[in-house]
PDB file of N, CA and C in Angstrom:
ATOM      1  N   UNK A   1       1.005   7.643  18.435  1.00  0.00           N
ATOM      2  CA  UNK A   1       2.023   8.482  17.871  1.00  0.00           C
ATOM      3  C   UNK A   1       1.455   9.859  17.531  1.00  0.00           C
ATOM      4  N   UNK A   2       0.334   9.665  16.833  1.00  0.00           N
ATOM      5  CA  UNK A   2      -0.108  11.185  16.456  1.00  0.00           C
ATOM      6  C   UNK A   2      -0.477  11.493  17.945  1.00  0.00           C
ATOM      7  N   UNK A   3      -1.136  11.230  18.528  1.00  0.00           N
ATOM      8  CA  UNK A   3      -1.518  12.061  19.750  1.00  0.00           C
ATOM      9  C   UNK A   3      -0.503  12.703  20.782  1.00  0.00           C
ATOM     10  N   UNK A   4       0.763  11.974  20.694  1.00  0.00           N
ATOM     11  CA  UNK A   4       1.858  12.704  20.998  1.00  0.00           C
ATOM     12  C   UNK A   4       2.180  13.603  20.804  1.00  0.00           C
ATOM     13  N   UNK A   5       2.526  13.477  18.759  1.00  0.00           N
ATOM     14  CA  UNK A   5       2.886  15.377  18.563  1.00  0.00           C
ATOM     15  C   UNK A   5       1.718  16.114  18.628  1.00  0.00           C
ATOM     16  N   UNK A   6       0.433  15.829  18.696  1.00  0.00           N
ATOM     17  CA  UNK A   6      -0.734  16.517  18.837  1.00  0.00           C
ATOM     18  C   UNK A   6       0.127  17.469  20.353  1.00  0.00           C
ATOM     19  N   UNK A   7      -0.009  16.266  21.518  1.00  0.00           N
ATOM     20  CA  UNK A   7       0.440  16.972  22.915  1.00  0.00           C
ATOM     21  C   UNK A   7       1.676  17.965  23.092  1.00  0.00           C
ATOM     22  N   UNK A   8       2.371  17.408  22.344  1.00  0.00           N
ATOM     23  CA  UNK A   8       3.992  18.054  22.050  1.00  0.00           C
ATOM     24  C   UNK A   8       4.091  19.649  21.626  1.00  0.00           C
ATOM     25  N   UNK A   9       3.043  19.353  20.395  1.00  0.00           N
ATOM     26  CA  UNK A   9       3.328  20.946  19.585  1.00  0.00           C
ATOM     27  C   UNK A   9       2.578  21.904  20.686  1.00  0.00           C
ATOM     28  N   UNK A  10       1.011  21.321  21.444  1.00  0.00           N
ATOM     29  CA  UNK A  10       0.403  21.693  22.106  1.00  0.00           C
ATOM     30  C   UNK A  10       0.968  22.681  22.938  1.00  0.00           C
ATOM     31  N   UNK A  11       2.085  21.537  23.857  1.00  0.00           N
ATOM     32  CA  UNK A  11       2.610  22.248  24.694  1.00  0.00           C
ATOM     33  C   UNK A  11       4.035  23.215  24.232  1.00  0.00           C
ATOM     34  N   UNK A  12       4.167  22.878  23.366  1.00  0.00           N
ATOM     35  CA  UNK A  12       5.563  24.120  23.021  1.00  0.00           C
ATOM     36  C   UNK A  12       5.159  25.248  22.569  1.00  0.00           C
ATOM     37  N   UNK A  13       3.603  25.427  22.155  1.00  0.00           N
ATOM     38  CA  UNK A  13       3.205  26.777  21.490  1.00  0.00           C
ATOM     39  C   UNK A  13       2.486  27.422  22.783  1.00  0.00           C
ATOM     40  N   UNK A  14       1.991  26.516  23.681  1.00  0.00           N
ATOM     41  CA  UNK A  14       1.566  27.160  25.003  1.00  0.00           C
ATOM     42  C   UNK A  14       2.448  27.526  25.798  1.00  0.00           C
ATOM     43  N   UNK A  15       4.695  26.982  25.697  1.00  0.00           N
ATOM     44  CA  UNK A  15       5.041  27.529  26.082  1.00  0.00           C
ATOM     45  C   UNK A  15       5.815  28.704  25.602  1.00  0.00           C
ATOM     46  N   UNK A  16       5.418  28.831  24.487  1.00  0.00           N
ATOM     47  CA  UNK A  16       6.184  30.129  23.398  1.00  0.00           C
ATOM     48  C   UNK A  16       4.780  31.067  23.595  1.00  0.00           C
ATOM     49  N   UNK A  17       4.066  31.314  24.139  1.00  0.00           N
ATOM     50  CA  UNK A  17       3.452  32.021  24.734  1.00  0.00           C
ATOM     51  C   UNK A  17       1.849  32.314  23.862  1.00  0.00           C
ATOM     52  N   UNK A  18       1.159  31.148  23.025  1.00  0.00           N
ATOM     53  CA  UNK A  18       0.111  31.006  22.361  1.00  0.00           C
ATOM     54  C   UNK A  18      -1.111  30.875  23.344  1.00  0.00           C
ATOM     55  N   UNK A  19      -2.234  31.042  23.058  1.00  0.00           N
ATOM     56  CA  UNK A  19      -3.473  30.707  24.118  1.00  0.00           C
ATOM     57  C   UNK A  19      -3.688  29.031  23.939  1.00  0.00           C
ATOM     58  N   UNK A  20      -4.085  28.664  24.824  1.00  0.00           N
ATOM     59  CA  UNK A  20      -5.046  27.707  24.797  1.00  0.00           C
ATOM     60  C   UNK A  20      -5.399  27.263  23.515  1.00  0.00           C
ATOM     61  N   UNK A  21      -6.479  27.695  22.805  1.00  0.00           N
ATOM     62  CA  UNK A  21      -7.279  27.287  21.770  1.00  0.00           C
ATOM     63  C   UNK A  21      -6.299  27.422  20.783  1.00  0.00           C
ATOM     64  N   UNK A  22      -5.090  28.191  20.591  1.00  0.00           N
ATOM     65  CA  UNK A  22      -5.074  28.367  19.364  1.00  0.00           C
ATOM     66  C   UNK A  22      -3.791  27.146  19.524  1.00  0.00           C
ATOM     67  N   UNK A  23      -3.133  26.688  20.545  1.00  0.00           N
ATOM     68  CA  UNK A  23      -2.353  25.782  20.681  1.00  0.00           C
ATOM     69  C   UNK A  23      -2.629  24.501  20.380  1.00  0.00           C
ATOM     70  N   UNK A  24      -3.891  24.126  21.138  1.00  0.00           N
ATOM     71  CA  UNK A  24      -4.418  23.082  20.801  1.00  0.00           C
ATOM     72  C   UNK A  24      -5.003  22.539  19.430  1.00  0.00           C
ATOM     73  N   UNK A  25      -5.364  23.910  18.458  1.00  0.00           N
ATOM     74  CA  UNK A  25      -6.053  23.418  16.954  1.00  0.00           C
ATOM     75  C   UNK A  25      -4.006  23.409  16.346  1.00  0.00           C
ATOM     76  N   UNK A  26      -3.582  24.217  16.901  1.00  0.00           N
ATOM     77  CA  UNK A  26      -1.803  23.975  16.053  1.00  0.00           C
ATOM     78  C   UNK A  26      -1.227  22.678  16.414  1.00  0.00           C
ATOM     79  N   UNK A  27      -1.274  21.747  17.520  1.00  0.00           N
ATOM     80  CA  UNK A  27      -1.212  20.447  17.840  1.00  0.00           C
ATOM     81  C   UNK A  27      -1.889  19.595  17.092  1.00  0.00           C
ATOM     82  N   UNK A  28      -3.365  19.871  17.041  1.00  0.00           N
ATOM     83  CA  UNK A  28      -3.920  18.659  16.103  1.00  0.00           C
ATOM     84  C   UNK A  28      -3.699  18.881  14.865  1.00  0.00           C
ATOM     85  N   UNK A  29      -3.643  20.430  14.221  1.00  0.00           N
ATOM     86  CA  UNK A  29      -3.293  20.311  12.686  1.00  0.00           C
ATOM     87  C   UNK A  29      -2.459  19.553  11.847  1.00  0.00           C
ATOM     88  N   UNK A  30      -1.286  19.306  13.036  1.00  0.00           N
ATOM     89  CA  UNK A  30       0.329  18.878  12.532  1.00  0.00           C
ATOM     90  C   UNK A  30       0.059  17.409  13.099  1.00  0.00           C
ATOM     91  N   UNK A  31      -0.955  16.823  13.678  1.00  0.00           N
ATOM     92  CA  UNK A  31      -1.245  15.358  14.142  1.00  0.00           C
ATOM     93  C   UNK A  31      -1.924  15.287  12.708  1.00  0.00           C
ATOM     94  N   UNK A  32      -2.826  15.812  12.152  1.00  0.00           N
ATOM     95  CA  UNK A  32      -3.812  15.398  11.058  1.00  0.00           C
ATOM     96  C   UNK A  32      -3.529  16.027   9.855  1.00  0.00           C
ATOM     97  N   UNK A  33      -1.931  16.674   9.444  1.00  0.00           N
ATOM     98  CA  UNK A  33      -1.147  16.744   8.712  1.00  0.00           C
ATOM     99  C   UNK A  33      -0.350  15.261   8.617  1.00  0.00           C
ATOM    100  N   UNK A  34       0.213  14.876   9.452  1.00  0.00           N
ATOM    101  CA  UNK A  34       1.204  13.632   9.816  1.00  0.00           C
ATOM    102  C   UNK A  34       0.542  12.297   9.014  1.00  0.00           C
ATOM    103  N   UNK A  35      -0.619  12.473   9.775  1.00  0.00           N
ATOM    104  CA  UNK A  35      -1.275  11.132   9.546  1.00  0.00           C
ATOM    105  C   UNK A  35      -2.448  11.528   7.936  1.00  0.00           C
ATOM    106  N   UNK A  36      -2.595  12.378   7.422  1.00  0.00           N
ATOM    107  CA  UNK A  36      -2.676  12.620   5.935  1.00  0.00           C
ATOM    108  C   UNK A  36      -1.529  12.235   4.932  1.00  0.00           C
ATOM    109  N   UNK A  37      -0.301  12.166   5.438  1.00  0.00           N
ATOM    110  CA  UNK A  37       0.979  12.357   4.732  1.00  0.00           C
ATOM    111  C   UNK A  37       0.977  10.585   4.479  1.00  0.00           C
ATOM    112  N   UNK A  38       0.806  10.053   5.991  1.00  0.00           N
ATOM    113  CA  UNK A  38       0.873   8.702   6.086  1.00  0.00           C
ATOM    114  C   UNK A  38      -0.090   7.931   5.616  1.00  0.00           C
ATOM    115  N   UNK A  39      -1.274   8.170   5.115  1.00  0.00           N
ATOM    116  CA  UNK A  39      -2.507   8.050   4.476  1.00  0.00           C
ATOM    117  C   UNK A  39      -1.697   7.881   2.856  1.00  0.00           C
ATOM    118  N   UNK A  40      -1.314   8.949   2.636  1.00  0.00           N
ATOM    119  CA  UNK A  40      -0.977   9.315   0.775  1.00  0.00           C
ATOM    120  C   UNK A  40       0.229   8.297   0.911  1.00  0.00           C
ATOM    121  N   UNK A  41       0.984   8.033   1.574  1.00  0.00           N
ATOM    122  CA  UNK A  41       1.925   7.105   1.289  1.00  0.00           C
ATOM    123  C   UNK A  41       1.577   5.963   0.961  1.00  0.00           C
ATOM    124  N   UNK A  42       0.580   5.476   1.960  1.00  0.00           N
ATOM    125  CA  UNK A  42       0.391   3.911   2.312  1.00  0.00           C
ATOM    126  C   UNK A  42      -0.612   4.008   0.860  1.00  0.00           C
ATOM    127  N   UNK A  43      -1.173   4.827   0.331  1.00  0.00           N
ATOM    128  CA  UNK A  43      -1.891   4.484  -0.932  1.00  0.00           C
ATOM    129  C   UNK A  43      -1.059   4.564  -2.065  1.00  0.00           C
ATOM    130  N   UNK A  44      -0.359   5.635  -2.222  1.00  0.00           N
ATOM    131  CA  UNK A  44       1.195   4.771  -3.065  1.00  0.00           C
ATOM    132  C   UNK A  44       1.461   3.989  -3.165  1.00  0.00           C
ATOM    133  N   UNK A  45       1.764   3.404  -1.858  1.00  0.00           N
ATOM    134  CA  UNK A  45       2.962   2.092  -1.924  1.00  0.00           C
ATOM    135  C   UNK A  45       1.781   0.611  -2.484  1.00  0.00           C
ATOM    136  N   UNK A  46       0.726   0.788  -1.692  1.00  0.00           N
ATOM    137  CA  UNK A  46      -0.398  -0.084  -2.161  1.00  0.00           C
ATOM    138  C   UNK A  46      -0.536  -0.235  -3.780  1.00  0.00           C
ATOM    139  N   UNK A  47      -0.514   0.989  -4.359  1.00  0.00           N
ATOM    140  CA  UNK A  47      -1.058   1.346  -6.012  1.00  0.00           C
ATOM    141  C   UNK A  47       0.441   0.268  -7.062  1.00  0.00           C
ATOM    142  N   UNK A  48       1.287   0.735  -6.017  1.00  0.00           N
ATOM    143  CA  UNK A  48       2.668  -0.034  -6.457  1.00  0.00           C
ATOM    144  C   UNK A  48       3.171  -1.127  -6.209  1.00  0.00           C
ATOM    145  N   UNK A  49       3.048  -1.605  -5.500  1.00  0.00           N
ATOM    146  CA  UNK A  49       3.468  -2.894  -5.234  1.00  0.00           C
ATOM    147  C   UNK A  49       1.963  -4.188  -4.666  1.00  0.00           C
ATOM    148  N   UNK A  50       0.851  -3.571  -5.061  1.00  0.00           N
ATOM    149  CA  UNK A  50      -0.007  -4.670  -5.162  1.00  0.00           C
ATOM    150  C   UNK A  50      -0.756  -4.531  -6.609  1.00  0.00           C
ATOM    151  N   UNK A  51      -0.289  -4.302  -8.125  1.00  0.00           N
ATOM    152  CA  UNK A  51      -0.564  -4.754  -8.895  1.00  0.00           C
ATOM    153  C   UNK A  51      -0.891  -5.830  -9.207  1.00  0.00           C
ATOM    154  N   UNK A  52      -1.751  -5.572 -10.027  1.00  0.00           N
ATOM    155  CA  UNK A  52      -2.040  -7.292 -10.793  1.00  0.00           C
ATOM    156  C   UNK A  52      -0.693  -7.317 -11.669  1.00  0.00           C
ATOM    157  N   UNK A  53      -1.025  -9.008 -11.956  1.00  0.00           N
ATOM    158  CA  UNK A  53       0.193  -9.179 -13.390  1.00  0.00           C
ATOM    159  C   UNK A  53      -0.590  -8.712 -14.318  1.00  0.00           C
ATOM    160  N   UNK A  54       0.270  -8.376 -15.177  1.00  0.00           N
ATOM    161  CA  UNK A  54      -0.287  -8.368 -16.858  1.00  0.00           C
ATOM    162  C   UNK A  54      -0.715  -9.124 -17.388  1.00  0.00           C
ATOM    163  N   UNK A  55      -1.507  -9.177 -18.142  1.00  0.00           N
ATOM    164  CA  UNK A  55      -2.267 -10.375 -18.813  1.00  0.00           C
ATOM    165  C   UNK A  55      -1.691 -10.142 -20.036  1.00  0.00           C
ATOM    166  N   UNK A  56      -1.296 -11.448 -21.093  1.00  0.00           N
ATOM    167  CA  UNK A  56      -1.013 -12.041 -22.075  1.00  0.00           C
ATOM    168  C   UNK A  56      -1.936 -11.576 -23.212  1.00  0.00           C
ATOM    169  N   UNK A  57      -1.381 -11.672 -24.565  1.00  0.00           N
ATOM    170  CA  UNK A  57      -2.593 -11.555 -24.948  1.00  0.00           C
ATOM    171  C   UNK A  57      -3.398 -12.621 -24.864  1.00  0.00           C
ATOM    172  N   UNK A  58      -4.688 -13.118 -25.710  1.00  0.00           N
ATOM    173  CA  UNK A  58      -5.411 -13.894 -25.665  1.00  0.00           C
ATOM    174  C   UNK A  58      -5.951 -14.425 -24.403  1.00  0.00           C
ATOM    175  N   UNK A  59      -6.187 -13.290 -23.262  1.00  0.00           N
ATOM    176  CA  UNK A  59      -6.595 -13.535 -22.087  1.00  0.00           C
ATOM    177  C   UNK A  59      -6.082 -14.435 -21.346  1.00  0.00           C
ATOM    178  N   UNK A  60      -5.177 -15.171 -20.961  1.00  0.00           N
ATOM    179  CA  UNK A  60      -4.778 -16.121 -20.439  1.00  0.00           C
ATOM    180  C   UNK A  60      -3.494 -15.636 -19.720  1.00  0.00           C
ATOM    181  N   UNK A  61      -2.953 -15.889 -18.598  1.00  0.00           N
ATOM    182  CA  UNK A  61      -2.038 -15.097 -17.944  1.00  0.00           C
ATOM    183  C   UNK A  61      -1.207 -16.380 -17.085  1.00  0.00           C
ATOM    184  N   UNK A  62       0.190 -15.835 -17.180  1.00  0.00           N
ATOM    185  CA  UNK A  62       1.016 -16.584 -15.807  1.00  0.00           C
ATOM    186  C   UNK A  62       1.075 -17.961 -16.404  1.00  0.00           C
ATOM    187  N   UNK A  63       1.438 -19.267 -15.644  1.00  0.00           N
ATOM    188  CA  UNK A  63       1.295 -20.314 -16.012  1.00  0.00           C
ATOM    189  C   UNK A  63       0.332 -21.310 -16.720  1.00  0.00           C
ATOM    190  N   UNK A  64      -1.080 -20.620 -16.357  1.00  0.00           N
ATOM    191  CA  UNK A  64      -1.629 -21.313 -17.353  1.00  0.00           C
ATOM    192  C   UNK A  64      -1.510 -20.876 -19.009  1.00  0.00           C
ATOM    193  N   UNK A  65      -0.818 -20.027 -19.227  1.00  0.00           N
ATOM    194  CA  UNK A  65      -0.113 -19.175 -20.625  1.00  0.00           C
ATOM    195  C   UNK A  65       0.470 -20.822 -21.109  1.00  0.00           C
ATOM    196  N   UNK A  66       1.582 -20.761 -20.314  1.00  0.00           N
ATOM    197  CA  UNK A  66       2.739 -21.162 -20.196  1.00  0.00           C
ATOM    198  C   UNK A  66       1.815 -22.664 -20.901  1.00  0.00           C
ATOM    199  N   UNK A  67       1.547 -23.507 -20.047  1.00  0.00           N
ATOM    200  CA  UNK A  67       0.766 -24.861 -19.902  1.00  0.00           C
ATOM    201  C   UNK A  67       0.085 -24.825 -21.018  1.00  0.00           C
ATOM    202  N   UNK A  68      -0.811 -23.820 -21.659  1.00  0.00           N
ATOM    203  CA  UNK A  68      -1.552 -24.506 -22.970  1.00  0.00           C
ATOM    204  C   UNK A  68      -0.423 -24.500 -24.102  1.00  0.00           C
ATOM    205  N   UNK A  69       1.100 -23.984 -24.361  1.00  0.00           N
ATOM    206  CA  UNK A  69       1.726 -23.542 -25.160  1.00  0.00           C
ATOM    207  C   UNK A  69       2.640 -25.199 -25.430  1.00  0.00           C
ATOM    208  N   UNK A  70       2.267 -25.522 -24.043  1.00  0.00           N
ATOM    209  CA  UNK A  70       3.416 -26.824 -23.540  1.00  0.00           C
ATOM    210  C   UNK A  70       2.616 -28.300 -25.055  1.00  0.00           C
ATOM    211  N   UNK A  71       3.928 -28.639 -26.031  1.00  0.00           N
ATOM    212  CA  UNK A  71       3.115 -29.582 -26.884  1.00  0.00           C
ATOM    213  C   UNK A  71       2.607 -31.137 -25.674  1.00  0.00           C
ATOM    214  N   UNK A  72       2.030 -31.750 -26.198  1.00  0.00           N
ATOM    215  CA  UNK A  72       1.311 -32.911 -25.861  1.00  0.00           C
ATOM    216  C   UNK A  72       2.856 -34.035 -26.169  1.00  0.00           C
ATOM    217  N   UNK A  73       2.683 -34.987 -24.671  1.00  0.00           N
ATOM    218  CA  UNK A  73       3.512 -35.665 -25.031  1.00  0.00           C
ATOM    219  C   UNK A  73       3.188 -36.875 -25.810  1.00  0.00           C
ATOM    220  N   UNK A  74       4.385 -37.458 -26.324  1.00  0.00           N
ATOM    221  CA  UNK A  74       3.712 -38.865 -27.150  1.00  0.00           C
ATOM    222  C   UNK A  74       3.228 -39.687 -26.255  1.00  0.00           C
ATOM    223  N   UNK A  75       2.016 -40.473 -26.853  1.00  0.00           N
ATOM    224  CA  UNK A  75       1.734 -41.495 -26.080  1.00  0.00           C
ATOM    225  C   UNK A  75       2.405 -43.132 -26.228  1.00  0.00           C
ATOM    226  N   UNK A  76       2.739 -43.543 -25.496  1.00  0.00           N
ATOM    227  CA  UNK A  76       3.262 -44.674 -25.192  1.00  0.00           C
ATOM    228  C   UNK A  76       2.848 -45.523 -26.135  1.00  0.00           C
ATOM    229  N   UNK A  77       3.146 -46.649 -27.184  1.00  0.00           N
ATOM    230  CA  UNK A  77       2.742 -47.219 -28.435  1.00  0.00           C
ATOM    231  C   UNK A  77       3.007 -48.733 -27.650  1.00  0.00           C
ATOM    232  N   UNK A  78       3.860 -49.230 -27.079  1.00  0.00           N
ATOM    233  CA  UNK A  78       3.914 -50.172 -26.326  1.00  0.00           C
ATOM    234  C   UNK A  78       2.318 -50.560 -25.622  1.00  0.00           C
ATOM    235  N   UNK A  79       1.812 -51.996 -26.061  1.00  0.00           N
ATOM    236  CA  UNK A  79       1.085 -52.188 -25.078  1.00  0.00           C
ATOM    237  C   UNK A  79       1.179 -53.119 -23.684  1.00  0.00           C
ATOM    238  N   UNK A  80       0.585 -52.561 -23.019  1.00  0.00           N
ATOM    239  CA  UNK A  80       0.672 -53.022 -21.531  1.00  0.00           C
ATOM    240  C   UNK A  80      -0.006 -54.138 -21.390  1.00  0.00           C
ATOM    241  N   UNK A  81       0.687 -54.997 -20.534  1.00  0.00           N
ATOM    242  CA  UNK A  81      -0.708 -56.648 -20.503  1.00  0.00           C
ATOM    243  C   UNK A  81      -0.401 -56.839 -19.199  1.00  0.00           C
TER     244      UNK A  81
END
């Protein structure tokens, strides 16, 4: 994809009447503009939606929170033979 508009801009500034060199660094600028843009995104979206959970207080997080809070059930007083 980038190397496309790299070729693209290339050739539209070589045909709007630019040299060579200066066409070709205006092609890759806007390829390595593109893919900078797409760089800062993908580290956004990463920063945002791959958080950790929050931790609880007393260090303990998520279900095992949950599980030490859970009381103890009775034990069975009936004996078994």
């Amino acid at each position: 994809m980038l190397a496309t508009l790299a070729a693209t801009r290339t050739e539209h500034r070589t045909a709007a009447g630019a040299s060579l060199p200066a066409a070709l660094t205006s092609g890759y600028h806007l390829a390595f503009l593109v893919a900078a843009g797409l760089l800062a995104l993908a580290a956004l979206l990463a920063g945002v939606l791959l958080r950790a959970p929050a931790h609880e207080a007393g260090g303990v997080s998520g279900s095992a929170s949950r599980e030490s809070r859970r009381e103890p059930e009775p034990k069975d007083r009936t004996a078994r033979v």
